[in-house]
Structure formats: C-alpha cells, structure tokens
PDB file of N, CA and C in Angstrom:
ATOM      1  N   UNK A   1     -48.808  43.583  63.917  1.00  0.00           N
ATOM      2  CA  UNK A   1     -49.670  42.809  63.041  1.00  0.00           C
ATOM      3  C   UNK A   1     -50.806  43.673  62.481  1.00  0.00           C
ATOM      4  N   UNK A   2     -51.259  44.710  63.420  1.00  0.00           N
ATOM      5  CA  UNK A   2     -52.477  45.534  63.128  1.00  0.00           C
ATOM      6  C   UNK A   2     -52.077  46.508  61.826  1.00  0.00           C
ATOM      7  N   UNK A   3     -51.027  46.949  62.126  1.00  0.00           N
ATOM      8  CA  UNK A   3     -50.032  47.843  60.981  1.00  0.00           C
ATOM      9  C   UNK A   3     -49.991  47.066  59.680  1.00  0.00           C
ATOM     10  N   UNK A   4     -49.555  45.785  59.454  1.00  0.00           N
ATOM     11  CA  UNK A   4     -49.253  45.223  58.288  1.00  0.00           C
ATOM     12  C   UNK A   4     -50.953  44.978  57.785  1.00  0.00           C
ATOM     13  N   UNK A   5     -52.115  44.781  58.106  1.00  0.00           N
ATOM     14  CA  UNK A   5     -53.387  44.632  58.172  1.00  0.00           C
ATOM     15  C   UNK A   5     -53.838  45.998  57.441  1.00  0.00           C
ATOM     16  N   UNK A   6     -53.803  47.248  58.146  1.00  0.00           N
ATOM     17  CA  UNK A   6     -53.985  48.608  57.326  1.00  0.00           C
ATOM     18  C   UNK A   6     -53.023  48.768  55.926  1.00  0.00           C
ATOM     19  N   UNK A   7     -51.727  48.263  56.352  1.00  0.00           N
ATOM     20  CA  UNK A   7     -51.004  48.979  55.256  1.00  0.00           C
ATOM     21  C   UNK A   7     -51.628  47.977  53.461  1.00  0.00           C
ATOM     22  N   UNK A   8     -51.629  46.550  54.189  1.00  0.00           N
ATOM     23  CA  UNK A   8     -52.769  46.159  52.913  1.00  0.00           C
ATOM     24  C   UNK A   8     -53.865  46.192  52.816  1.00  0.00           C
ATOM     25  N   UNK A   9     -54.518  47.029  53.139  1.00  0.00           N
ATOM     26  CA  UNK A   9     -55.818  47.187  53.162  1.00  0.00           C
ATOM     27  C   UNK A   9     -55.787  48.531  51.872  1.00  0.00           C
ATOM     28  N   UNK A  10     -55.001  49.472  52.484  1.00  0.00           N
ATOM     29  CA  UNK A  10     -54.680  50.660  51.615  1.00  0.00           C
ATOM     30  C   UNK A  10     -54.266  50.375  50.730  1.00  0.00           C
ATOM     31  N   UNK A  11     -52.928  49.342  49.814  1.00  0.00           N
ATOM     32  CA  UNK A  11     -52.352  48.975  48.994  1.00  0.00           C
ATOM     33  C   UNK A  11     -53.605  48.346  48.048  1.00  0.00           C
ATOM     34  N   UNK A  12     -54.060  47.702  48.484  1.00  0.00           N
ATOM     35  CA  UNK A  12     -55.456  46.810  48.111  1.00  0.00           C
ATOM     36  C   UNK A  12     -56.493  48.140  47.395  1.00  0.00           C
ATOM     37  N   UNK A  13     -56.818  48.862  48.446  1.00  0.00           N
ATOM     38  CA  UNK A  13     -57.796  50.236  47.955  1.00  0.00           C
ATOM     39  C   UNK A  13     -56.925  50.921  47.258  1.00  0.00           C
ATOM     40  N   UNK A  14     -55.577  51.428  46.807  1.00  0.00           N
ATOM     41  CA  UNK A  14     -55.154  52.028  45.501  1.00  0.00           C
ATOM     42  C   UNK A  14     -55.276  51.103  44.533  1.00  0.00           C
ATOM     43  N   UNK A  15     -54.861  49.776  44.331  1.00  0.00           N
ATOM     44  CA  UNK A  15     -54.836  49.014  43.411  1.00  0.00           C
ATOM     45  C   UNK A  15     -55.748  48.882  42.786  1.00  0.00           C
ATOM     46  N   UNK A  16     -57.549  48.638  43.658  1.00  0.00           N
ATOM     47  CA  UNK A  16     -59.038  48.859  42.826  1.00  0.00           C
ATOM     48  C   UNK A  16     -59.206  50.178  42.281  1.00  0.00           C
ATOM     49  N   UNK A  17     -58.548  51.247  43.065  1.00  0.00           N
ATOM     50  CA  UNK A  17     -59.278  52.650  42.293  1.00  0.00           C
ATOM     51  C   UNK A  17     -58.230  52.645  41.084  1.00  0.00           C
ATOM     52  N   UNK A  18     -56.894  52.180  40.728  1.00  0.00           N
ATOM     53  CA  UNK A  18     -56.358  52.793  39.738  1.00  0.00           C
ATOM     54  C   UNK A  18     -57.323  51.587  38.862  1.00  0.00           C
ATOM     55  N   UNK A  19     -57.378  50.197  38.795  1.00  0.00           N
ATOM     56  CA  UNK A  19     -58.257  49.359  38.121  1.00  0.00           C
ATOM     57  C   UNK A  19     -59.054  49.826  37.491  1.00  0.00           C
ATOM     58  N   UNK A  20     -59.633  50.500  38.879  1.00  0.00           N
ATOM     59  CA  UNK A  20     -61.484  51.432  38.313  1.00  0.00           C
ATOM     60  C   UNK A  20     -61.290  52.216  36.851  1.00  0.00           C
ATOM     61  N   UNK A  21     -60.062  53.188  37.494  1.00  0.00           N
ATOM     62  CA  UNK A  21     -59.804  54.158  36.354  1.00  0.00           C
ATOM     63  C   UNK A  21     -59.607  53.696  34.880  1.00  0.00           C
ATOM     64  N   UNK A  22     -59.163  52.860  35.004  1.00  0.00           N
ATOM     65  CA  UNK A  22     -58.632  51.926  33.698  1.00  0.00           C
ATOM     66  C   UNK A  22     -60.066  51.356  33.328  1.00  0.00           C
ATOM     67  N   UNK A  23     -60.782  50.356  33.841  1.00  0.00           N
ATOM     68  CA  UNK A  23     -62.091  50.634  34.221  1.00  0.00           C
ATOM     69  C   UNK A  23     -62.883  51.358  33.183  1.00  0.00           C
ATOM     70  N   UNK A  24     -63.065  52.544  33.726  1.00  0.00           N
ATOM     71  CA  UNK A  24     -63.875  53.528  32.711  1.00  0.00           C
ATOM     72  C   UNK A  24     -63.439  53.364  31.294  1.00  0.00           C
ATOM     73  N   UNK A  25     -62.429  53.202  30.716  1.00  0.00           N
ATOM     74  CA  UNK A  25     -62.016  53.761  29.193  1.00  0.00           C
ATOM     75  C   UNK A  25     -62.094  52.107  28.475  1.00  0.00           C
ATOM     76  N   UNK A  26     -62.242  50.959  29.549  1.00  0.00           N
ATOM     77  CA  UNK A  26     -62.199  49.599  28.905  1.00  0.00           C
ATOM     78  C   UNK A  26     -63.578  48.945  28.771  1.00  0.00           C
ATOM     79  N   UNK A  27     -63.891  48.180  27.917  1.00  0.00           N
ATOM     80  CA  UNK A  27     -65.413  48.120  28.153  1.00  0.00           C
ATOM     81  C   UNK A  27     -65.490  46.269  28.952  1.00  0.00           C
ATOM     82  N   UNK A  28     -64.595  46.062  29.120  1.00  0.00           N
ATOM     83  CA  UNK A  28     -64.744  44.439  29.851  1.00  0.00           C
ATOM     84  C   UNK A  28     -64.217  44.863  31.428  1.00  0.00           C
ATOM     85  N   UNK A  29     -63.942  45.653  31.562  1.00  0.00           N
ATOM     86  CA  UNK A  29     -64.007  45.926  33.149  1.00  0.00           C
ATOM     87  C   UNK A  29     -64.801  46.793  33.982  1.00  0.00           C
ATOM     88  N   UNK A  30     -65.559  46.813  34.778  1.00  0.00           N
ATOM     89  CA  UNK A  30     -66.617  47.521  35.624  1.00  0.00           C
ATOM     90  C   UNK A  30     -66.021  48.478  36.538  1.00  0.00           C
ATOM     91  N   UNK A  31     -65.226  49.883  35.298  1.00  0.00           N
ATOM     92  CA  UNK A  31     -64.278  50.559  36.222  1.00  0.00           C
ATOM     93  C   UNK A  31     -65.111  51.330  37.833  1.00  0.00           C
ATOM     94  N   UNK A  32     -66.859  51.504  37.802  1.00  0.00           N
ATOM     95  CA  UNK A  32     -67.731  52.076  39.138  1.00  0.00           C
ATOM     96  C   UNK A  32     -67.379  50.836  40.030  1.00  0.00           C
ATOM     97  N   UNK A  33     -67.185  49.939  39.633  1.00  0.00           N
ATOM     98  CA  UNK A  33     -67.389  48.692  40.548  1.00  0.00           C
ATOM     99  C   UNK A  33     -66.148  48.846  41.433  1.00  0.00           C
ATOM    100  N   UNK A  34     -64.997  48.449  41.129  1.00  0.00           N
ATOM    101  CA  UNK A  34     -63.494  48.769  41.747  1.00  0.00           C
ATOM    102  C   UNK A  34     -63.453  49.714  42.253  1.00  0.00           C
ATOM    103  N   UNK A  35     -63.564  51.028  41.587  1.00  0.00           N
ATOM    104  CA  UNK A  35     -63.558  52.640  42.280  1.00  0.00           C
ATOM    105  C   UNK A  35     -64.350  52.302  43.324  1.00  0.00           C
ATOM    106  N   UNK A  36     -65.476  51.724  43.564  1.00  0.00           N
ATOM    107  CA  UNK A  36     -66.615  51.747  44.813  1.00  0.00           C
ATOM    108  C   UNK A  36     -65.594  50.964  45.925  1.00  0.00           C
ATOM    109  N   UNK A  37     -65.051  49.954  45.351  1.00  0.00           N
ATOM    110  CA  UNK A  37     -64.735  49.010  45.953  1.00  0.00           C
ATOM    111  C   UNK A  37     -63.158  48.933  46.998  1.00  0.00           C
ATOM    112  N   UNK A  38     -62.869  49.845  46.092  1.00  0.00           N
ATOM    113  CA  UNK A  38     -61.274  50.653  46.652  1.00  0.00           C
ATOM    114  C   UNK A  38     -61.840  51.663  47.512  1.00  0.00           C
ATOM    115  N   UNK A  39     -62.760  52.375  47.386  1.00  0.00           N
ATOM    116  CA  UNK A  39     -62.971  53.617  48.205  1.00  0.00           C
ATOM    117  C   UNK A  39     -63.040  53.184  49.714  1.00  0.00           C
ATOM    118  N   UNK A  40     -64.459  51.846  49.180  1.00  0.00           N
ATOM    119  CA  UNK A  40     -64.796  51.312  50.638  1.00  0.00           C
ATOM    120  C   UNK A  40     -63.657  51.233  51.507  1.00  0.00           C
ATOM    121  N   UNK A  41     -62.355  50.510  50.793  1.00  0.00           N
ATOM    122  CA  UNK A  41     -61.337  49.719  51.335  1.00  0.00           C
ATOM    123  C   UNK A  41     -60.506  51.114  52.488  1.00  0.00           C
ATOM    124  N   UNK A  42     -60.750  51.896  51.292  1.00  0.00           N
ATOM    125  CA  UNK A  42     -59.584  53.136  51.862  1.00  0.00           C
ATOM    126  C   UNK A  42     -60.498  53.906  53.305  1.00  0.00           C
ATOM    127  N   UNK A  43     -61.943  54.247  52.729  1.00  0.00           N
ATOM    128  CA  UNK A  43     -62.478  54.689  54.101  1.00  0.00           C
ATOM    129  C   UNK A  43     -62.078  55.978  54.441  1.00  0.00           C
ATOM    130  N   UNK A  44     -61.784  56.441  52.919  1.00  0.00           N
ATOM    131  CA  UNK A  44     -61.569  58.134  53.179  1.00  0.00           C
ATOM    132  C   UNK A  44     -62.697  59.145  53.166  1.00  0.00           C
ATOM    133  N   UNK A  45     -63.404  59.728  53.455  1.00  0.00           N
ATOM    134  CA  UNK A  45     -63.962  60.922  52.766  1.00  0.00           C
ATOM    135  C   UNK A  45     -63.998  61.992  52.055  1.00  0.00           C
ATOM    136  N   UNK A  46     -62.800  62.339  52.241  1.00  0.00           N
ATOM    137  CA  UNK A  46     -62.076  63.152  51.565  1.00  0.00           C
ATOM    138  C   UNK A  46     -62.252  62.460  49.872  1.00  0.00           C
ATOM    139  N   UNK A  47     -61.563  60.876  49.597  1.00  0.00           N
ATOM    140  CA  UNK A  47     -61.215  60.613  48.755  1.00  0.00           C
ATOM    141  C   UNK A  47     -62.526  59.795  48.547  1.00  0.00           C
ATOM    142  N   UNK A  48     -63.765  60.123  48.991  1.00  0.00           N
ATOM    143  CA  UNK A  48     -64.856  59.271  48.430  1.00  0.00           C
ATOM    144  C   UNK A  48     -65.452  60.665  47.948  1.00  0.00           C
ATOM    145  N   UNK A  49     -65.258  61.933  48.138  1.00  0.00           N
ATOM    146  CA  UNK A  49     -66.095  63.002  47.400  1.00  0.00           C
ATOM    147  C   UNK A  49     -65.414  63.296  46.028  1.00  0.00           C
ATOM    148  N   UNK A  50     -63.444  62.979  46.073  1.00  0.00           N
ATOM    149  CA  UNK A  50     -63.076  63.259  45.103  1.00  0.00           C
ATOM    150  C   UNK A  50     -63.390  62.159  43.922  1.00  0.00           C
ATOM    151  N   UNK A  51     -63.657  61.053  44.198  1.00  0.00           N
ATOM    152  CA  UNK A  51     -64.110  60.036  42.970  1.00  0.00           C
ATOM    153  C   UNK A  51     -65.465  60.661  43.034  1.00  0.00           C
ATOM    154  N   UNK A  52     -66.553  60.416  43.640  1.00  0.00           N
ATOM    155  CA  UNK A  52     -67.791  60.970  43.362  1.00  0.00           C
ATOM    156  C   UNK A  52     -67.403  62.194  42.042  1.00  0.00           C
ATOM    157  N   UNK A  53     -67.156  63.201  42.863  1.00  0.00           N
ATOM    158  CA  UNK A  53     -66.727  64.538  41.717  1.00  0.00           C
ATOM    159  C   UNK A  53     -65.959  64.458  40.326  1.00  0.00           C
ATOM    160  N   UNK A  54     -64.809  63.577  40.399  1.00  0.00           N
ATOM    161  CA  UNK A  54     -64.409  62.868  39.302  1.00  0.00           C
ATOM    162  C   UNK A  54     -65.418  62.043  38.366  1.00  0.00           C
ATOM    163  N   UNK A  55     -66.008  61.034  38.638  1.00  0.00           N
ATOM    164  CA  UNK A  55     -66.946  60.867  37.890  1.00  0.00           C
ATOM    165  C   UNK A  55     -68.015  60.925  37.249  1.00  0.00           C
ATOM    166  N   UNK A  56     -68.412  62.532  37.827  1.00  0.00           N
ATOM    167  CA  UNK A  56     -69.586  63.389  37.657  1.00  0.00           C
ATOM    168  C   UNK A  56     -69.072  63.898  36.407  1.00  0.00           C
ATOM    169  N   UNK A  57     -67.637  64.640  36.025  1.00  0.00           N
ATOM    170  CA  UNK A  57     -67.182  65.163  35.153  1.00  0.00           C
ATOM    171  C   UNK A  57     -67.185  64.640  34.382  1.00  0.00           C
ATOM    172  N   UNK A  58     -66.313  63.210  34.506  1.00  0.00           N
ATOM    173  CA  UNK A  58     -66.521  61.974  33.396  1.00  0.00           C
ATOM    174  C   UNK A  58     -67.495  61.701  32.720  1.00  0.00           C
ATOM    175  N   UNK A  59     -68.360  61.731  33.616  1.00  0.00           N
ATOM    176  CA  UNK A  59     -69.686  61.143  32.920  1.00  0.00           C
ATOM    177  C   UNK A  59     -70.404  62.540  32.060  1.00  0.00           C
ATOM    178  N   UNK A  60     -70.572  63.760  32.259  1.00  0.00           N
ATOM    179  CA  UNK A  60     -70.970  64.859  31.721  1.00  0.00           C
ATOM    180  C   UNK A  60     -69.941  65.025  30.545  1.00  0.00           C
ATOM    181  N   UNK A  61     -68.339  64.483  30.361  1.00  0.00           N
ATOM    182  CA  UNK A  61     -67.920  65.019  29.447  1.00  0.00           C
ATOM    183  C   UNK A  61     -68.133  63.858  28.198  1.00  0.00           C
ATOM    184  N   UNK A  62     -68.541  62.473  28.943  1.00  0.00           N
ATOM    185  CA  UNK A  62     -68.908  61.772  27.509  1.00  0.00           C
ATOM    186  C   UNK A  62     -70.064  61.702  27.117  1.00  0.00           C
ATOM    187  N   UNK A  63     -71.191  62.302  27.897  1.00  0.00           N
ATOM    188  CA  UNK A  63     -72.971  62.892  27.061  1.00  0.00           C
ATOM    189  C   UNK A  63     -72.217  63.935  26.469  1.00  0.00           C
ATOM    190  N   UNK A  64     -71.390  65.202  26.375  1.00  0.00           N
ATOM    191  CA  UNK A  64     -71.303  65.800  25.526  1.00  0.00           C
ATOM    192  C   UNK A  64     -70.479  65.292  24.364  1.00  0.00           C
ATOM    193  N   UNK A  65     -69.829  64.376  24.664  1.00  0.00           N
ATOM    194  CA  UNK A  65     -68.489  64.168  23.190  1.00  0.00           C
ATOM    195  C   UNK A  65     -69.699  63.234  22.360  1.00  0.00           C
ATOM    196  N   UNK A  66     -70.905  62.316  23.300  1.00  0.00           N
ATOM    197  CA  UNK A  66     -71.197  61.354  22.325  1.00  0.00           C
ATOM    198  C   UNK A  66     -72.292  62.045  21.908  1.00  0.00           C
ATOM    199  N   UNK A  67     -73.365  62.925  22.348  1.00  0.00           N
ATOM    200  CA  UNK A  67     -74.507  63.329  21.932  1.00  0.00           C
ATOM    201  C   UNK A  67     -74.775  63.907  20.390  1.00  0.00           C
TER     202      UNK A  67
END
C-alpha cells in the first residue's frame, strides 16, 4: 500500500512540473506555482536545484529578448 502511495505521489510531482513548464510560455497558468508544487511532491534535491537553475536561465533569457 506504502508503494502504490509513493509511486503517486511521484506521478502527481511529474505531472505539476511538466504543467509548470507549459506554465511558463502560457499566460493563464502559474507555470512557478506547479513547478514549486511538483518539486515539493517529488522531494528531490537534486531536482529542486535543477528547476531553481532552469528558471534562472529562463528568466535572464526573457529580460534579454524583451528589454
């Protein structure tokens, strides 16, 4: 029972971060919100520095495209 509990927990945390991603490029969805929200779910570190770092880029490459 504990197994089927993690394995949707994880299914659940990919499903918000790909959301998130989609997210960013849509303007009616709160793609930081999901990404936060999937990360929590997943409880990686690994994969909470790589969104952090991912969206550092993101965000630096659209002050330069829009400035």
């Amino acid at each position: 029972m504990k197994n089927n509990y993690v394995f949707l927990k994880k299914i659940a945390g990919f499903i918000l971060i790909i959301l998130g991603i989609i997210g960013l490029f849509l303007p009616f969805l709160q793609g930081f919100v999901f990404i936060g929200i999937g990360a929590v779910l997943l409880g990686n570190k690994k994969l909470l520095k790589k969104i952090k770092k991912t969206w550092l880029k993101i965000k630096s490459f659209f002050r330069k495209k829009f400035k």
